[in-house]
C-alpha atoms as a PDB file:
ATOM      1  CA  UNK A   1     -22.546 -15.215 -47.240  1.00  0.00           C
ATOM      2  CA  UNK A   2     -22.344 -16.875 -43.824  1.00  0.00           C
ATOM      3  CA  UNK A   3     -20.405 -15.563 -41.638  1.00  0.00           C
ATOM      4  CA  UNK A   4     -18.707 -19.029 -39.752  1.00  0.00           C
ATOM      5  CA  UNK A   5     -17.611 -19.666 -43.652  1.00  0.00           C
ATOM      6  CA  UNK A   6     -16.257 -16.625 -44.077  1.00  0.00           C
ATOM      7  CA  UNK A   7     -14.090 -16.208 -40.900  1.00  0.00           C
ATOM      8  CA  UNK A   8     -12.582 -20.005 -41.303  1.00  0.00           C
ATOM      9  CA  UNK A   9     -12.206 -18.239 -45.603  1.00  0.00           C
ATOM     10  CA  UNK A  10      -9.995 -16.045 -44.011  1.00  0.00           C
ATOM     11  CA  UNK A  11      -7.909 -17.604 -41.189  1.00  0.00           C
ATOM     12  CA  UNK A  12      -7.139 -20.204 -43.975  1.00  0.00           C
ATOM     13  CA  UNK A  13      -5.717 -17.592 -46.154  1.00  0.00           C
ATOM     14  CA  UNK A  14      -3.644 -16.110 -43.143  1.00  0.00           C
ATOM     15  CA  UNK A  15      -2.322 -19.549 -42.230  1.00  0.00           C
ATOM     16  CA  UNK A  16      -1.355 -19.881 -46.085  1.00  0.00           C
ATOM     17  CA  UNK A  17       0.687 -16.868 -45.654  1.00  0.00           C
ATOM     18  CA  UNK A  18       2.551 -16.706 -43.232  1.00  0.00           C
ATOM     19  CA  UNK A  19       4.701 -13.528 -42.229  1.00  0.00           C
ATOM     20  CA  UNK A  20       8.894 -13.216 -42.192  1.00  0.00           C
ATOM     21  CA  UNK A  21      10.458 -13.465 -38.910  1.00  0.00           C
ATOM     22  CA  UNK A  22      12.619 -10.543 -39.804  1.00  0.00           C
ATOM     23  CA  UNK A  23      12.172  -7.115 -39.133  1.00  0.00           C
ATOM     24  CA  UNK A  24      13.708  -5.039 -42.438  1.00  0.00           C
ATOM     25  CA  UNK A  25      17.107  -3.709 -41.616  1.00  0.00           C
ATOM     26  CA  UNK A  26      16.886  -0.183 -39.303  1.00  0.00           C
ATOM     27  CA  UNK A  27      13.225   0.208 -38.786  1.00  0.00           C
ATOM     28  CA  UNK A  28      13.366   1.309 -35.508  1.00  0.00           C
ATOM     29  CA  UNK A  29      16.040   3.786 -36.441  1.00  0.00           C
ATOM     30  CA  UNK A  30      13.393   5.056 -39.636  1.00  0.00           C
ATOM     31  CA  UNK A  31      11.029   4.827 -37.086  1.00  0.00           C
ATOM     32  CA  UNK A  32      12.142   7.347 -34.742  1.00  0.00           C
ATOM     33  CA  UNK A  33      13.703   9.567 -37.089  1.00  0.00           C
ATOM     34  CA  UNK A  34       9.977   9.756 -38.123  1.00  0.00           C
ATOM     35  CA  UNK A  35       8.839  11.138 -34.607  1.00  0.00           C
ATOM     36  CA  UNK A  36      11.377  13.280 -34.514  1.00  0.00           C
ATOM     37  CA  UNK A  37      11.265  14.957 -37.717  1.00  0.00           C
ATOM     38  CA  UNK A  38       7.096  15.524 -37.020  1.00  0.00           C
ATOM     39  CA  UNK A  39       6.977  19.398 -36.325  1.00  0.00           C
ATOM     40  CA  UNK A  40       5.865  19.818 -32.226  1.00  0.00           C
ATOM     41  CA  UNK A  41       2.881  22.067 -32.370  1.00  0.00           C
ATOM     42  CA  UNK A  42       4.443  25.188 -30.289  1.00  0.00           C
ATOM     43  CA  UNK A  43       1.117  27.018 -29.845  1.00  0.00           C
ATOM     44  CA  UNK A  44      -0.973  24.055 -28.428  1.00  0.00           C
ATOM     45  CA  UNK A  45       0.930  24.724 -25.087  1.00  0.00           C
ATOM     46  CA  UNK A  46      -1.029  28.475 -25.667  1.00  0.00           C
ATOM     47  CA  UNK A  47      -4.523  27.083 -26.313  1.00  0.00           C
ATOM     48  CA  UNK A  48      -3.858  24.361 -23.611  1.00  0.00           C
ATOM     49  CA  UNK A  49      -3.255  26.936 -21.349  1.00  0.00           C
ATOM     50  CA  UNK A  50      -5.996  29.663 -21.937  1.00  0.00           C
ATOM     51  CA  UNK A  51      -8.355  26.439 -22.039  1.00  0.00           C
ATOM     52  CA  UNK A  52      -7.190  25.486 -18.435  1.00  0.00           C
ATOM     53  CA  UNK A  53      -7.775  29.310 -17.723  1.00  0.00           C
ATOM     54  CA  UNK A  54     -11.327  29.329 -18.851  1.00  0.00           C
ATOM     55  CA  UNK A  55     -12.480  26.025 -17.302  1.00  0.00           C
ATOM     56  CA  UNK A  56     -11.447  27.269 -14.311  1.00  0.00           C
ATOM     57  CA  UNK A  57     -13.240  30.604 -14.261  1.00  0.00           C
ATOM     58  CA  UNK A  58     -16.568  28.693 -15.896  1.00  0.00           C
ATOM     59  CA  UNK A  59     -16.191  26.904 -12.944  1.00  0.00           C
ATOM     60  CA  UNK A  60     -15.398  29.596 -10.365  1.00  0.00           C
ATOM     61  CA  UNK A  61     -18.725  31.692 -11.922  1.00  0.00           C
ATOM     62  CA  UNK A  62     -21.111  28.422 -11.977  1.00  0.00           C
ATOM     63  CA  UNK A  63     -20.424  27.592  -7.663  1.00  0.00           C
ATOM     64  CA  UNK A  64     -20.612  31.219  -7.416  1.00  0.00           C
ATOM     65  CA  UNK A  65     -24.144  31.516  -9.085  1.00  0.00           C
ATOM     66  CA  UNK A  66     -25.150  27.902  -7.405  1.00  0.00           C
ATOM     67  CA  UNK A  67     -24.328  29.064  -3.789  1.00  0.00           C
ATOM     68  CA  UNK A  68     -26.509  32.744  -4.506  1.00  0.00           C
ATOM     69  CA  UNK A  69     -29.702  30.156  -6.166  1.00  0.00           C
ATOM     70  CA  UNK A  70     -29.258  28.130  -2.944  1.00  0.00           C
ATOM     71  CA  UNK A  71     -29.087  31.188  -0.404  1.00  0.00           C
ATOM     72  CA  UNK A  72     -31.906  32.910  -1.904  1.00  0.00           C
ATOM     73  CA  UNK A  73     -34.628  32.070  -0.220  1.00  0.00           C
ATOM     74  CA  UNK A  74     -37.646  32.985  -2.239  1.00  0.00           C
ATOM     75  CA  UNK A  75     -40.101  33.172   0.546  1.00  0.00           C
ATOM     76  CA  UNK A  76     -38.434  36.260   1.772  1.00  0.00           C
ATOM     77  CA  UNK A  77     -37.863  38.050  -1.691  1.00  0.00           C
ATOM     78  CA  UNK A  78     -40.794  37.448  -3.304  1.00  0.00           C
ATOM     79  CA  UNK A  79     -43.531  39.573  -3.019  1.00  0.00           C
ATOM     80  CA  UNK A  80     -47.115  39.419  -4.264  1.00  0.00           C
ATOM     81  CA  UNK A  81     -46.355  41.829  -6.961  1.00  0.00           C
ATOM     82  CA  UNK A  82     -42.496  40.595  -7.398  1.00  0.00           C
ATOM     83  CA  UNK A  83     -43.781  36.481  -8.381  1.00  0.00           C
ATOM     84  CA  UNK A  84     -42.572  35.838 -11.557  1.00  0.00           C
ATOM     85  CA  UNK A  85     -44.138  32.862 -12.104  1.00  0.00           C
ATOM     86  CA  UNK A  86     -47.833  34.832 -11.572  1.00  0.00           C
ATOM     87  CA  UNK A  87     -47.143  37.587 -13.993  1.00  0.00           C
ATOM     88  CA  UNK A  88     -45.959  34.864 -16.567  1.00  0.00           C
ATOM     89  CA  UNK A  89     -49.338  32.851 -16.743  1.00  0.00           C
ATOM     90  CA  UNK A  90     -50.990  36.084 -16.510  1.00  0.00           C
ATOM     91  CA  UNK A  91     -49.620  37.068 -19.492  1.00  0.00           C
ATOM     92  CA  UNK A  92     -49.883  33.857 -21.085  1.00  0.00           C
ATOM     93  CA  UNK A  93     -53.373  34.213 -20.441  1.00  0.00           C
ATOM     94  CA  UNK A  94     -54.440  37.162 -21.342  1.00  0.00           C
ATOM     95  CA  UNK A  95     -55.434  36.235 -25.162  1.00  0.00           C
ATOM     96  CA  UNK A  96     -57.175  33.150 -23.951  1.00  0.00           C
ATOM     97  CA  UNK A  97     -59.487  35.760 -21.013  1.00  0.00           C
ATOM     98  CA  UNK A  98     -59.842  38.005 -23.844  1.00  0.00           C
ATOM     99  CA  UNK A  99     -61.430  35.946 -26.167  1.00  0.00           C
ATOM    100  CA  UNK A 100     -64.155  34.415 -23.399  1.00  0.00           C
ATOM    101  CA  UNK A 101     -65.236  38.148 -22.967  1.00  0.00           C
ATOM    102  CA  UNK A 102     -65.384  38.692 -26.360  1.00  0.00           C
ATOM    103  CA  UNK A 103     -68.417  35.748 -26.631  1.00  0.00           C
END
């Protein structure tokens, strides 16, 4: 079905019915007697604030661990036998050196 024929379908209809001007007698009285009977949830101010808690502290530990990556200066750490990043592709290696020897 298109879609131009469909939308003028339907604002037809809605024109052919058009709504009361009246709102039913107390609905904004049933209305808020609605809200107020819903049950508050007590413990959400608990989870809120343990929540707040943790954010905090997730964000106290990640500056503190950003601040030690930035002030450690590799160059004066690392040793020859200390580089991690030598030992890994040795070790990634190793099968591949093997198996040339082995031929």
């Amino acid at each position: 079905m298109n879609l131009v024929e469909l939308q003028k379908k339907l604002i037809a209809a809605a024109r052919a019915n058009v709504p009361g001007d009246q709102v039913p007698y107390a609905f904004e009285k049933r209305i808020t007697a609605l809200l107020a009977s819903r049950v508050a949830a007590e413990n959400m101010n608990l989870w809120v604030r343990g929540l707040w808690r943790a954010a905090v502290s997730c964000v106290a530990i990640t500056l503190l661990l950003g601040a030690w990556a930035v002030l450690n200066n590799p160059a004066t750490t690392t040793t020859a036998t200390d580089d991690f990043s030598k030992n890994f592709e040795s070790t990634l290696l190793a099968s591949v050196d093997q198996n040339d020897q082995s031929q």
